[in-house]
Protein backbone atom coordinates (compact mmCIF):
# COMPACT_ATOMS: atom_id res chain seq x y z
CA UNK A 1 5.42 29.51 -16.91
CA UNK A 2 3.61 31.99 -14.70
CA UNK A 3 0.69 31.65 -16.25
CA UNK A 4 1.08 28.31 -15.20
CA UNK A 5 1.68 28.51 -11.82
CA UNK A 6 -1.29 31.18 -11.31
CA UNK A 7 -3.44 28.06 -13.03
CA UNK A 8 -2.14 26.00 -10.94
CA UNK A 9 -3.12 28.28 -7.74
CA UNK A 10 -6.51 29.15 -9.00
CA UNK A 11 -7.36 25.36 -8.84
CA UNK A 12 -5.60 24.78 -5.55
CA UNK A 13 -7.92 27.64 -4.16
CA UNK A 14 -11.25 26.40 -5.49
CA UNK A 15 -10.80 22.77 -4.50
CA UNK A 16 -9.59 22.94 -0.84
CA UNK A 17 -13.03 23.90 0.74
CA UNK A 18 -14.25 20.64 -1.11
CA UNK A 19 -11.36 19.00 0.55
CA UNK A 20 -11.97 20.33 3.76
CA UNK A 21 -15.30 19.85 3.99
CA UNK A 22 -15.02 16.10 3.01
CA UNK A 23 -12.93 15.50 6.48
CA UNK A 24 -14.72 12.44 7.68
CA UNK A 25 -16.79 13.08 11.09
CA UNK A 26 -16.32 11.22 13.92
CA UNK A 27 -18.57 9.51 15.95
CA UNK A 28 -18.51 11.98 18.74
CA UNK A 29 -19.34 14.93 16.22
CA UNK A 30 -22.73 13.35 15.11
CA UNK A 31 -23.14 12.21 18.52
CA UNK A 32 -22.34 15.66 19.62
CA UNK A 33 -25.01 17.18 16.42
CA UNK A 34 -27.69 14.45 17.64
CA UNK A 35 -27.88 16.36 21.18
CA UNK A 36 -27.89 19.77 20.12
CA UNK A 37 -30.75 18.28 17.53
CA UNK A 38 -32.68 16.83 20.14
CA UNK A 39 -32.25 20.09 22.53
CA UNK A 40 -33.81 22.11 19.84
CA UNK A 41 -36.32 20.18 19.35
CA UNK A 42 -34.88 19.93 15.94
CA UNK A 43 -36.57 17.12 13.76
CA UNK A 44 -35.23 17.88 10.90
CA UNK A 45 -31.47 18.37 11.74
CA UNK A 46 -32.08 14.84 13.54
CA UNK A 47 -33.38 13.04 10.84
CA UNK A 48 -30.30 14.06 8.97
CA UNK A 49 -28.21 11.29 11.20
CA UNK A 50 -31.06 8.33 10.60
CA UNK A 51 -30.42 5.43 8.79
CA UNK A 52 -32.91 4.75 6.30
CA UNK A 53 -34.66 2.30 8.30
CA UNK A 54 -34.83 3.24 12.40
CA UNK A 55 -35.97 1.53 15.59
CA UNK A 56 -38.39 4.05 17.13
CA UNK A 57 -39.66 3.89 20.67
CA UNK A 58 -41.69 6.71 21.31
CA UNK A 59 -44.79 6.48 23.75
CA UNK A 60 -47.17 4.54 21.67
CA UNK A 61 -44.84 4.31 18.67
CA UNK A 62 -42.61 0.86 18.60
CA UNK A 63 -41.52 -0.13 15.84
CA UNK A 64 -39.13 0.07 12.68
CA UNK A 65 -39.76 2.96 10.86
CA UNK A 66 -38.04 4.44 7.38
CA UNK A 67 -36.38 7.52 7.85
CA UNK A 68 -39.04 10.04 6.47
CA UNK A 69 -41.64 8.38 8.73
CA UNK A 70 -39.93 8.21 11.75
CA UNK A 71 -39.33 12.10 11.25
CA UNK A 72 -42.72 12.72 11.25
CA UNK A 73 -43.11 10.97 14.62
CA UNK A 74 -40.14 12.89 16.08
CA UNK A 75 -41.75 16.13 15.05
CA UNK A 76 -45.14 15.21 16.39
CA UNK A 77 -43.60 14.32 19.89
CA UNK A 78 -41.24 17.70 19.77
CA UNK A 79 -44.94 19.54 19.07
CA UNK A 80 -46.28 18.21 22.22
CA UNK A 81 -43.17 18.09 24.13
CA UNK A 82 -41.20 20.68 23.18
CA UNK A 83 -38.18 20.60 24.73
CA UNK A 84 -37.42 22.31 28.30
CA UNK A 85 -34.18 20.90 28.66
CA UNK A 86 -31.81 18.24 27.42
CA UNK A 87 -28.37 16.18 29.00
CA UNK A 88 -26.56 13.30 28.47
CA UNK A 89 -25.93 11.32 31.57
CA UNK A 90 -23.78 8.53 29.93
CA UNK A 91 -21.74 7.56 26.72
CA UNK A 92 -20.68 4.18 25.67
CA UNK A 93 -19.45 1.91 22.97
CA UNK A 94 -19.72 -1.52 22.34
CA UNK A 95 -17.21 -3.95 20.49
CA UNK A 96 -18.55 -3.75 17.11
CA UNK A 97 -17.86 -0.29 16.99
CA UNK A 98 -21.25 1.36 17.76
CA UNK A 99 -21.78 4.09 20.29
CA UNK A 100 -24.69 5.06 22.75
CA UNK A 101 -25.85 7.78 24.52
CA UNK A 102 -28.57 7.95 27.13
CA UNK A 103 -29.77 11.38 28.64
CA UNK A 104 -32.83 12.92 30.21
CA UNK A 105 -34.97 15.09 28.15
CA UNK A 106 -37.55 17.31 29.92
CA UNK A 107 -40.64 19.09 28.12
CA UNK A 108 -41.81 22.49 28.70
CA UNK A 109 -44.78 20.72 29.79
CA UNK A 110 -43.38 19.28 32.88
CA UNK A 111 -42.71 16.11 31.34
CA UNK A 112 -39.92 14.12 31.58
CA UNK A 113 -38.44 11.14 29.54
CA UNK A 114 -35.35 8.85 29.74
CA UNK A 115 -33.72 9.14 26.17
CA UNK A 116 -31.47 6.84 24.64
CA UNK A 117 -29.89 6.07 20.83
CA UNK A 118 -27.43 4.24 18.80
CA UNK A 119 -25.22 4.91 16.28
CA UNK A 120 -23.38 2.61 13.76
CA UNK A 121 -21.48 3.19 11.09
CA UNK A 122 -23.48 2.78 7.57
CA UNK A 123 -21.22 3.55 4.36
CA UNK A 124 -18.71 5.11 5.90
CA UNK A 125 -21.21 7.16 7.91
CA UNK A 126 -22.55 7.55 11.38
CA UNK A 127 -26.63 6.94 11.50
CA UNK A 128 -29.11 6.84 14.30
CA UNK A 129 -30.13 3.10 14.25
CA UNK A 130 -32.18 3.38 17.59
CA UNK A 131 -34.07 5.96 19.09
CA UNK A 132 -36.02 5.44 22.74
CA UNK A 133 -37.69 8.40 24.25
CA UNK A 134 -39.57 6.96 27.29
CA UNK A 135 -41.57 8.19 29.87
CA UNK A 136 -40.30 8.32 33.55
């Protein structure tokens, strides 16, 4: 019986960081992890949120791009740009249960761009459907 109730314990004790770590994330967290991303100039840890598919507007860059290409773009603009500074100015939601953020994002090279993106829900999931980095 104790031997049973140690087994019992043991598996207890290995599964609950599995179970914690499956806590869904809200909407605010990724929205929170897509700003720190973008302050960083972080491609990589902002690619993580895109859907596969992504609306990019980036200076000469407008269009729908898969995931691993519109990374590459991201990381080529965070080369030239790299970030200075980042805030969001505004948050929103609409009825279908997406949410938006729009901030100002300035370079280190004195440039400074009006940045906006969208999130939806995708599979249980929050992904960057829409990304807009444009020029003031």
């Amino acid at each position: 019986m104790k031997l049973l109730k140690i087994s019992i314990l043991i598996i207890i004790l290995a599964i609950s960081p599995a179970l914690n770590s499956a806590k869904a994330q809200t909407s605010d967290d990724i929205l929170n992890k897509v700003e720190a991303a973008i302050k960083g100039g972080n491609s990589v840890g902002l690619a993580k949120y895109f859907n596969s598919t992504i609306d990019l507007e980036l200076l000469e860059n407008d269009d729908t791009y898969s995931k691993t290409q519109a990374e590459l773009i991201i990381k080529n603009f965070f080369k030239k740009y790299p970030p200075k500074s980042f805030s969001i100015k505004q948050k929103g939601s609409s009825n279908d249960g997406s949410k938006f953020s729009i901030g100002i994002y300035n370079s280190t090279n004195n440039k400074t761009f009006r940045t906006y993106f969208l999130i939806k829900k995708v599979s249980g999931k929050y992904k960057i459907h829409l990304l807009q980095f444009e020029e003031e």
